[in-house]
C-alpha atoms as a PDB file:
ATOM      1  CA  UNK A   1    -140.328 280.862 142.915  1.00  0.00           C
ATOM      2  CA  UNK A   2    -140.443 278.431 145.774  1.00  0.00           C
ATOM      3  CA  UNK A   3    -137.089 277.282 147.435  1.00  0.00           C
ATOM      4  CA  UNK A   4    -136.091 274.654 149.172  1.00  0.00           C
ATOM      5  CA  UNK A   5    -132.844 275.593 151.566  1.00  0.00           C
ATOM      6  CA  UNK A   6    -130.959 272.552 152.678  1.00  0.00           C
ATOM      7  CA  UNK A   7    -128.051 273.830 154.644  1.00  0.00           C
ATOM      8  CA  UNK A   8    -125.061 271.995 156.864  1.00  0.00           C
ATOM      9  CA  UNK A   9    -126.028 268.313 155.738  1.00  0.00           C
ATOM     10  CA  UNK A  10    -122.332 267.365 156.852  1.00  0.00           C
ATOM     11  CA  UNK A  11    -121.952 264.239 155.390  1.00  0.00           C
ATOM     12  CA  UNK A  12    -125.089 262.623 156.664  1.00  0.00           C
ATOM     13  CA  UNK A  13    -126.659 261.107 153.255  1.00  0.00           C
ATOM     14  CA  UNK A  14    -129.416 259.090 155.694  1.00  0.00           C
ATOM     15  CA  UNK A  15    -130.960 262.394 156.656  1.00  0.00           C
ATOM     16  CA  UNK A  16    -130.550 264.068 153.224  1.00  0.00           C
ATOM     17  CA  UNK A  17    -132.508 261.273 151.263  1.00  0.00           C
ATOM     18  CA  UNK A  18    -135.272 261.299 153.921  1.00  0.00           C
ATOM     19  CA  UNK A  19    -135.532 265.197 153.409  1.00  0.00           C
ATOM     20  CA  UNK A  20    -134.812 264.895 149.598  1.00  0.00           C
ATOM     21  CA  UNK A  21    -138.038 261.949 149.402  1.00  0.00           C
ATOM     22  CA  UNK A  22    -140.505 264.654 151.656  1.00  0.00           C
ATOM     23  CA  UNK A  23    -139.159 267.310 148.557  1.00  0.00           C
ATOM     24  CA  UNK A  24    -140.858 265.364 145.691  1.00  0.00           C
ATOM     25  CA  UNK A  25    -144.071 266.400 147.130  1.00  0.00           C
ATOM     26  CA  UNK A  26    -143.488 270.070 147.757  1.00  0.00           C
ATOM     27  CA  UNK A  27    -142.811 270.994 143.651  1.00  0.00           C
ATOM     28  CA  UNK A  28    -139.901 273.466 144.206  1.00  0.00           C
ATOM     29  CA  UNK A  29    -138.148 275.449 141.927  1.00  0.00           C
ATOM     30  CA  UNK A  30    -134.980 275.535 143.292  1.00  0.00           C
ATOM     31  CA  UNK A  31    -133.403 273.931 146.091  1.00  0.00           C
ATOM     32  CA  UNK A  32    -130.491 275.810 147.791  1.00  0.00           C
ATOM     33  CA  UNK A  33    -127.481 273.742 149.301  1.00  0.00           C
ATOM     34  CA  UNK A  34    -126.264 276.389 152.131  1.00  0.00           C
ATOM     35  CA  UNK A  35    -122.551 275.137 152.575  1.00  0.00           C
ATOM     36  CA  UNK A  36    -121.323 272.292 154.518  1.00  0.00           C
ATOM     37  CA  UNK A  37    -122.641 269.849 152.256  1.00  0.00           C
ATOM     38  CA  UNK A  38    -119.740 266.687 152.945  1.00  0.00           C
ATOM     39  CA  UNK A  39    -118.112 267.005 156.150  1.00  0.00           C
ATOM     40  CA  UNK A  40    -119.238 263.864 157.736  1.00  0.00           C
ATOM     41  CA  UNK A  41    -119.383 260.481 157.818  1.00  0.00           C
ATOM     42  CA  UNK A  42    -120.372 259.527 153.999  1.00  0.00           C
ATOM     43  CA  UNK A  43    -118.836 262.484 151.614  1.00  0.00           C
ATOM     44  CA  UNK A  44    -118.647 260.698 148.573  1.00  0.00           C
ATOM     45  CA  UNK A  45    -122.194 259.465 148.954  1.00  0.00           C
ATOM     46  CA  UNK A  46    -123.404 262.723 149.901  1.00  0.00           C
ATOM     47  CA  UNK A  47    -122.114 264.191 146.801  1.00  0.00           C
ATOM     48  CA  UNK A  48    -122.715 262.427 144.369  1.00  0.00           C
ATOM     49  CA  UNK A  49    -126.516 262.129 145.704  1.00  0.00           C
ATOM     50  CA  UNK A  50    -126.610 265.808 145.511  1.00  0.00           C
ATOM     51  CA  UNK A  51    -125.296 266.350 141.989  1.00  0.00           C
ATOM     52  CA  UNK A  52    -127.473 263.608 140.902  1.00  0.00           C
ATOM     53  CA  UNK A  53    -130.280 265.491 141.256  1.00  0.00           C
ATOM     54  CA  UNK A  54    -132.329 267.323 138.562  1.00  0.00           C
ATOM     55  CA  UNK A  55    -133.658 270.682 138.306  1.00  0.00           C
ATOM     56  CA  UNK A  56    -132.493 273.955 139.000  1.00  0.00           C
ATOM     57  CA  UNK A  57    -130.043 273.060 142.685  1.00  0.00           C
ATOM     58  CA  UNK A  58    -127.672 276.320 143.709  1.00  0.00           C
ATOM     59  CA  UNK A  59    -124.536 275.425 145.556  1.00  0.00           C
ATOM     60  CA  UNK A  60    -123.046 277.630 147.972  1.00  0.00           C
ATOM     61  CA  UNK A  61    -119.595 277.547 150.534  1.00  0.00           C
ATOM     62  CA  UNK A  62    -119.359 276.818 153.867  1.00  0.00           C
ATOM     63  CA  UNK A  63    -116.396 277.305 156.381  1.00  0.00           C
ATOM     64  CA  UNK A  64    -116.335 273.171 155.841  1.00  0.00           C
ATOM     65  CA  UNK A  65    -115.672 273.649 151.680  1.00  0.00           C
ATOM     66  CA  UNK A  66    -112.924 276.505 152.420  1.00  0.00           C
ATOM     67  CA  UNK A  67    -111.283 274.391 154.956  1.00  0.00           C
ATOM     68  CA  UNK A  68    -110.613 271.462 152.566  1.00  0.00           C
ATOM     69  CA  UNK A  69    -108.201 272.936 150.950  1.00  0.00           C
ATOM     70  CA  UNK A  70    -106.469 274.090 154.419  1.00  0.00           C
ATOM     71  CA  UNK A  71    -107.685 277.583 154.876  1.00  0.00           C
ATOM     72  CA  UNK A  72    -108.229 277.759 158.161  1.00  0.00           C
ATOM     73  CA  UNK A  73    -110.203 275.726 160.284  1.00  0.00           C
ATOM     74  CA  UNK A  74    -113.395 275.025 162.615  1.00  0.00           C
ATOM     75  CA  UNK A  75    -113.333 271.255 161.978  1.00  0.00           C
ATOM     76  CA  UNK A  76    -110.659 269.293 164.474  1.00  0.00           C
ATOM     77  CA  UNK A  77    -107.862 268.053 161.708  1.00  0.00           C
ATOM     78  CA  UNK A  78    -108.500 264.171 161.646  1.00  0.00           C
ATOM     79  CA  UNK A  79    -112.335 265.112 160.481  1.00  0.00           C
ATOM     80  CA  UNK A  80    -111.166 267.038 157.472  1.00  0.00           C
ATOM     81  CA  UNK A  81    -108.549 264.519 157.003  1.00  0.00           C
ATOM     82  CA  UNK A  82    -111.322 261.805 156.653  1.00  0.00           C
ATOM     83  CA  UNK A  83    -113.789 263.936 154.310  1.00  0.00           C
ATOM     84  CA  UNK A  84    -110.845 264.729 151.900  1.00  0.00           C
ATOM     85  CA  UNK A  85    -109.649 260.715 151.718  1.00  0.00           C
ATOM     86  CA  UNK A  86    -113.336 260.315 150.403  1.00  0.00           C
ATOM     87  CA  UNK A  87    -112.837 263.197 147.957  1.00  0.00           C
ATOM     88  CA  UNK A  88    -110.667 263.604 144.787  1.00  0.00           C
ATOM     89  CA  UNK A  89    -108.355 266.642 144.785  1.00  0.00           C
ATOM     90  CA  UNK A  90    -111.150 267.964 141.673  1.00  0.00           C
ATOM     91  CA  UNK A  91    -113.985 267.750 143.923  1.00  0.00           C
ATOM     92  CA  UNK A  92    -112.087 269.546 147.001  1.00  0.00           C
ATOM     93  CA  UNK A  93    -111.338 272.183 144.402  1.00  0.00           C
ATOM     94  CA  UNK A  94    -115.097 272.510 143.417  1.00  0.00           C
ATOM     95  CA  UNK A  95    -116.829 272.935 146.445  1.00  0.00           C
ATOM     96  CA  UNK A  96    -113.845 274.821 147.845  1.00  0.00           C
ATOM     97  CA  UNK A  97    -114.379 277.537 144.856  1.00  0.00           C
ATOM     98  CA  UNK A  98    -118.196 277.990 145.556  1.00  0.00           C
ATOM     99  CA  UNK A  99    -119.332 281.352 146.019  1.00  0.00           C
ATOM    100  CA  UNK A 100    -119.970 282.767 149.464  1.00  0.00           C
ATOM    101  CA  UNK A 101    -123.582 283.789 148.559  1.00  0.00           C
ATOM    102  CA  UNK A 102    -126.752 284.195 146.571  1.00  0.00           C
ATOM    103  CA  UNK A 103    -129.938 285.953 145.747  1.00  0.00           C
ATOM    104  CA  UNK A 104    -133.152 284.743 144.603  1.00  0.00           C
ATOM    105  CA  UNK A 105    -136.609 286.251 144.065  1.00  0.00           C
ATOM    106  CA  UNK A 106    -138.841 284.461 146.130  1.00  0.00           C
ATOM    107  CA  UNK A 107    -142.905 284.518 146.044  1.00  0.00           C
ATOM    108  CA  UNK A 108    -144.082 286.292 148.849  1.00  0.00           C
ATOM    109  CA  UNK A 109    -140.955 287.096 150.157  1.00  0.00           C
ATOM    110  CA  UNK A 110    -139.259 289.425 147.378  1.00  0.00           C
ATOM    111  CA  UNK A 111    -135.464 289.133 147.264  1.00  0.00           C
ATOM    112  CA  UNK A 112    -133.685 286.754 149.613  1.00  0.00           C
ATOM    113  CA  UNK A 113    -129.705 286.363 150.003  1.00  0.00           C
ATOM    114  CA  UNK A 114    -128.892 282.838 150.257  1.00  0.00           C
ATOM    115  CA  UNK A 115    -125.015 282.645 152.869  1.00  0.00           C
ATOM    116  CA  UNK A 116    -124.118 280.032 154.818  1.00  0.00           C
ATOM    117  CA  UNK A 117    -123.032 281.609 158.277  1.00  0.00           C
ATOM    118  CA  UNK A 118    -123.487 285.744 158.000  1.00  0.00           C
ATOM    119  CA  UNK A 119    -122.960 287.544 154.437  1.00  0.00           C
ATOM    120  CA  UNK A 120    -119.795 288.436 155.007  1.00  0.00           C
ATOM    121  CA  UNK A 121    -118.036 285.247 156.271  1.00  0.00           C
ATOM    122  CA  UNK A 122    -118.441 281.512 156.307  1.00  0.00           C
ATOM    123  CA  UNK A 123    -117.443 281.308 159.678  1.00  0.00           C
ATOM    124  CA  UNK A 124    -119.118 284.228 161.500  1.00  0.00           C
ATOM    125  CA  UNK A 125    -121.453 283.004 164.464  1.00  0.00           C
ATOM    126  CA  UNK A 126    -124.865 284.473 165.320  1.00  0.00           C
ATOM    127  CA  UNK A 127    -127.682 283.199 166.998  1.00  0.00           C
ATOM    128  CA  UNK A 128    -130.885 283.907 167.702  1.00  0.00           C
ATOM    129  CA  UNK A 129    -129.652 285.656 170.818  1.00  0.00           C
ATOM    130  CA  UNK A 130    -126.935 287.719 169.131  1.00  0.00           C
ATOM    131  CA  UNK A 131    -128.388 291.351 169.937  1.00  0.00           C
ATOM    132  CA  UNK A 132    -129.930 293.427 166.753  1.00  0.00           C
ATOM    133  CA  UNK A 133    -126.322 295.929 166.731  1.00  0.00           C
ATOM    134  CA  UNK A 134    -124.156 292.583 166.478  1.00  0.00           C
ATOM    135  CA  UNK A 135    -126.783 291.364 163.466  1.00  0.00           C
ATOM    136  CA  UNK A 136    -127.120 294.968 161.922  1.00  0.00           C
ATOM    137  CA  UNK A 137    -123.150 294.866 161.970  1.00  0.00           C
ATOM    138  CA  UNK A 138    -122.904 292.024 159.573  1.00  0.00           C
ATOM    139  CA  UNK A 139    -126.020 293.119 157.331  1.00  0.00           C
ATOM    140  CA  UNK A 140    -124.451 296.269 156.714  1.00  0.00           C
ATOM    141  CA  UNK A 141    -124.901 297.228 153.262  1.00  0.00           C
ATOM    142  CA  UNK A 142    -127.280 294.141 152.383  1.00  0.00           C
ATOM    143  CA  UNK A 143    -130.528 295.092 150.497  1.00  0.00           C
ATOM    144  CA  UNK A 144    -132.224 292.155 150.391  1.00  0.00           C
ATOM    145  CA  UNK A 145    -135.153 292.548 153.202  1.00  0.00           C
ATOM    146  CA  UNK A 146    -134.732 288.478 153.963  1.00  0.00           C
ATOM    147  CA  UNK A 147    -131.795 286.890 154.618  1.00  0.00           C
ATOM    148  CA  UNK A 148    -131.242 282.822 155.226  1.00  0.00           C
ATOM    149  CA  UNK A 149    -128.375 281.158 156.959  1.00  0.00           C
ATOM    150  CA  UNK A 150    -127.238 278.335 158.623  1.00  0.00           C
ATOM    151  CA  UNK A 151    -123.690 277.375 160.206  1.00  0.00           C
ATOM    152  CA  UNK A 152    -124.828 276.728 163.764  1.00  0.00           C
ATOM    153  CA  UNK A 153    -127.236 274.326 162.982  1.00  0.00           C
ATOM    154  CA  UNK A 154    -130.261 275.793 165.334  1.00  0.00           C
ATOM    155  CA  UNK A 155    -133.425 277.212 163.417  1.00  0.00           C
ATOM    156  CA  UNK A 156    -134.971 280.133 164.540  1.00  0.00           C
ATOM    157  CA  UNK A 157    -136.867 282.763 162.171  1.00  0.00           C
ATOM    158  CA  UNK A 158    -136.346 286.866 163.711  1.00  0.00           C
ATOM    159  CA  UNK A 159    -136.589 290.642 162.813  1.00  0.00           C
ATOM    160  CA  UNK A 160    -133.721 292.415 163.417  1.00  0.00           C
ATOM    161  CA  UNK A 161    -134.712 296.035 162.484  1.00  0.00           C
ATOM    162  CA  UNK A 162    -136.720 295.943 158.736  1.00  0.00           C
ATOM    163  CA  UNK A 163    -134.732 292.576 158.039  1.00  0.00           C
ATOM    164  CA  UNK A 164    -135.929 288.945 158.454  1.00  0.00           C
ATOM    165  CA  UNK A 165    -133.377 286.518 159.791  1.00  0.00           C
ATOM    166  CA  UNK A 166    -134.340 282.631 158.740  1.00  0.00           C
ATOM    167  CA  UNK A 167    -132.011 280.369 159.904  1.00  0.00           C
ATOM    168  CA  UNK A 168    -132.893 276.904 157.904  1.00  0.00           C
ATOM    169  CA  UNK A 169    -131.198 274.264 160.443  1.00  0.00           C
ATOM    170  CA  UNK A 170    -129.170 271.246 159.657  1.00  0.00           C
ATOM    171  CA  UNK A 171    -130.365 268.499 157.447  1.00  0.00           C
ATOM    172  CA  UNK A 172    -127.536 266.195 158.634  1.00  0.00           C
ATOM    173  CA  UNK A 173    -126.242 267.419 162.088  1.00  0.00           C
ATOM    174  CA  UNK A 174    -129.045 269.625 163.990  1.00  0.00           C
ATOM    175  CA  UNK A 175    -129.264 270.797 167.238  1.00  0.00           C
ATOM    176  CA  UNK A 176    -132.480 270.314 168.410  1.00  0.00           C
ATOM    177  CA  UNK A 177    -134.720 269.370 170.867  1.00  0.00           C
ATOM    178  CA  UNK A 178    -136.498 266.619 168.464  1.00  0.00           C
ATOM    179  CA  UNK A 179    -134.694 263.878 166.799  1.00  0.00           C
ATOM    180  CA  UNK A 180    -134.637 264.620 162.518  1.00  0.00           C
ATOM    181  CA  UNK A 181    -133.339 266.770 159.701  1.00  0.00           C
ATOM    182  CA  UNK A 182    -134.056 270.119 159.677  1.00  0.00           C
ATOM    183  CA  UNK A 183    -134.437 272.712 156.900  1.00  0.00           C
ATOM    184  CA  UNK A 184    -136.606 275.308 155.798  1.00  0.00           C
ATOM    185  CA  UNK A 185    -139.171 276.052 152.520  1.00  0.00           C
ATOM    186  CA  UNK A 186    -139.196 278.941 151.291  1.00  0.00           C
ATOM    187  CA  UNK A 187    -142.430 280.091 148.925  1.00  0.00           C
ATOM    188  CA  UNK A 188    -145.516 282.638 149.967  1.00  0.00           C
ATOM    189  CA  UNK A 189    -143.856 282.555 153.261  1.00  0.00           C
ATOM    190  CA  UNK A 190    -141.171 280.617 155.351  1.00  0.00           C
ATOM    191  CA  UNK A 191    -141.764 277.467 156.848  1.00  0.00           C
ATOM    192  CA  UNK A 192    -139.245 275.794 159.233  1.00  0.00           C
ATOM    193  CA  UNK A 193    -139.249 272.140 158.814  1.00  0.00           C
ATOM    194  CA  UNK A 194    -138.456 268.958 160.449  1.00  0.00           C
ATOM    195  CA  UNK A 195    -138.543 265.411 158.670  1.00  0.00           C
ATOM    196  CA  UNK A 196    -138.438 262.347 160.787  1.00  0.00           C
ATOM    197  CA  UNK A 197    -135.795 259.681 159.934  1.00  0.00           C
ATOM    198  CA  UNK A 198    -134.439 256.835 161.635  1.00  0.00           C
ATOM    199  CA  UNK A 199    -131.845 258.601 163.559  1.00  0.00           C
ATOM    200  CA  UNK A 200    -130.611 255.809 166.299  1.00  0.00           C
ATOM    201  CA  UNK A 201    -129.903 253.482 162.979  1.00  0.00           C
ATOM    202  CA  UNK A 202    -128.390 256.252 161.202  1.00  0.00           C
ATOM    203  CA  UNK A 203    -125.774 257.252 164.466  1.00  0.00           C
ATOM    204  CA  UNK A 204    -125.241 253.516 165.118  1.00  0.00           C
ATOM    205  CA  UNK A 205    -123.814 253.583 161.228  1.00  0.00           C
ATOM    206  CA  UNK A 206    -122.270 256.382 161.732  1.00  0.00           C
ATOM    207  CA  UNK A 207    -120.021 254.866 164.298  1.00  0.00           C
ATOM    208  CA  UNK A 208    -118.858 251.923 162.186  1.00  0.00           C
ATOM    209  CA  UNK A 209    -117.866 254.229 159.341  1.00  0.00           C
ATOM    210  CA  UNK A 210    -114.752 255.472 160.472  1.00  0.00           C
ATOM    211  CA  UNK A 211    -115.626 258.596 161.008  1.00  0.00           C
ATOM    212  CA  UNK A 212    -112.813 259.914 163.633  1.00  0.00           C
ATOM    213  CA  UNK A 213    -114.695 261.356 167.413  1.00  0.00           C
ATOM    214  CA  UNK A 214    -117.901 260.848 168.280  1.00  0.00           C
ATOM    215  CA  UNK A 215    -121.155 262.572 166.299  1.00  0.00           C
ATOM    216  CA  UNK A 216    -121.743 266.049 168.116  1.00  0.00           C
ATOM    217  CA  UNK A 217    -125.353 265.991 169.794  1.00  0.00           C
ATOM    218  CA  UNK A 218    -126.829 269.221 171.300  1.00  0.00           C
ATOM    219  CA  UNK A 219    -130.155 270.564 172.348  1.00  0.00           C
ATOM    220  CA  UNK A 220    -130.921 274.270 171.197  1.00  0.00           C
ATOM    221  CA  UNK A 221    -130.556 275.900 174.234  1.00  0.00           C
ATOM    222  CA  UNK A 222    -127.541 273.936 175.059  1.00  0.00           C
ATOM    223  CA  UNK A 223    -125.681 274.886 171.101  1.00  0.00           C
ATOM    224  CA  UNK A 224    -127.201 278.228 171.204  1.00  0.00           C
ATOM    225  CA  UNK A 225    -125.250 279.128 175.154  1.00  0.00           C
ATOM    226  CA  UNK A 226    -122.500 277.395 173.709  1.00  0.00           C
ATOM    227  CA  UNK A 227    -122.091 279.964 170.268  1.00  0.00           C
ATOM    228  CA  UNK A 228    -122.654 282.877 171.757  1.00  0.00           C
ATOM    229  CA  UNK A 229    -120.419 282.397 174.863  1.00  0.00           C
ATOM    230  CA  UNK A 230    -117.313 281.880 171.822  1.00  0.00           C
ATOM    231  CA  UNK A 231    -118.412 285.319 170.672  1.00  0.00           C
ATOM    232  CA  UNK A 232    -118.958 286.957 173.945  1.00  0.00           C
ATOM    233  CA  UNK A 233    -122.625 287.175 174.120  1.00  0.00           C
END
């Protein structure tokens, strides 16, 4: 099986179509969505592009599909406000119910489990700084020798002990030190991918949308500090 693992598109449809058009090329047999599919500035779009598509697509939950139903929350207030007014109550139900996390057999890479932030929580942060006790800590009792995440939109690809760490990026929202969406294929082994989009055009329609704040912009070092200071590191 080869995978495709889209994770934290947030809303950003421009970078998920560029990604999704590189795709038809790459003759996957699954894509994964890793959770934070809609929080940005076109949900509606974003969703309905993704359920559009054909094929075998696995959804998962992010901390952004917990909080719109008001669990708790990473995402200042007037943002989830705005992604739920472009939601119906059924879809916030939907994505809100997703599960937490998923394993696939993957060619060349055995078993992987599929979370969005750690396997044990949507929200957890690690980075690829987070020492190999604070990892081992949240891969307690995992079996799976690969694990992919997302959640703070930086990719990196690490042992931690006999475990691979693959954190896929963010299609919609990365923080980088190149301009595109990032995401990772999965198939023989992993590759960590960037695809080039018009990005300028894409914030420039972002801030005409009514999407509340300013888009958050960050270079890896710079998002990477920034995590694992709110975790102690």
């Amino acid at each position: 099986m080869k995978v495709a693992a889209l994770y934290d598109v947030h809303g950003n449809v421009r970078a998920l179509d560029a990604v999704l058009a590189e795709l038809e090329g790459e003759e996957v047999d699954a894509i994964v969505l890793g959770g934070d599919v809609v929080g940005g500035p076109w949900p509606a779009e974003t969703l309905a592009r993704l359920r559009s598509l054909a094929g075998d697509v696995r959804w998962l939950r992010g901390n952004g599909e917990r909080e719109l139903l008001g669990t708790g929350g990473l995402a200042p207030a007037e943002t989830t406000e705005f992604v739920r007014g472009g939601l119906t109550g059924a879809d916030a139900e939907e994505l809100a119910g997703l599960p937490l996390s998923l394993s696939l057999e993957v060619d060349g890479l055995g078993p992987v489990l599929f979370c969005h932030a750690t396997p044990r929580d949507d929200a957890e942060i690690r980075t690829a700084l987070s020492s190999d006790e604070r990892w081992l800590e949240v891969l307690d009792g995992v079996a799976e020798p690969v694990v992919v995440c997302g959640h703070t939109h930086v990719q990196f690809d690490r042992a931690v002990g006999a475990k691979r760490i693959v954190n896929a990026g963010s299609v919609g929202m990365p923080y980088e030190d190149e301009p595109g969406a990032y995401w990772a294929l999965l198939g023989l082994d992993v590759q960590l991918r960037r695809t080039p989009y018009d990005v300028e055009a894409t914030l420039c329609e972002i801030a005409g949308s009514g999407f509340p704040g300013e888009w958050p912009q960050a270079s890896r070092d710079e998002a990477t500090t920034y995590f694992e200071s709110l975790v102690g590191g």
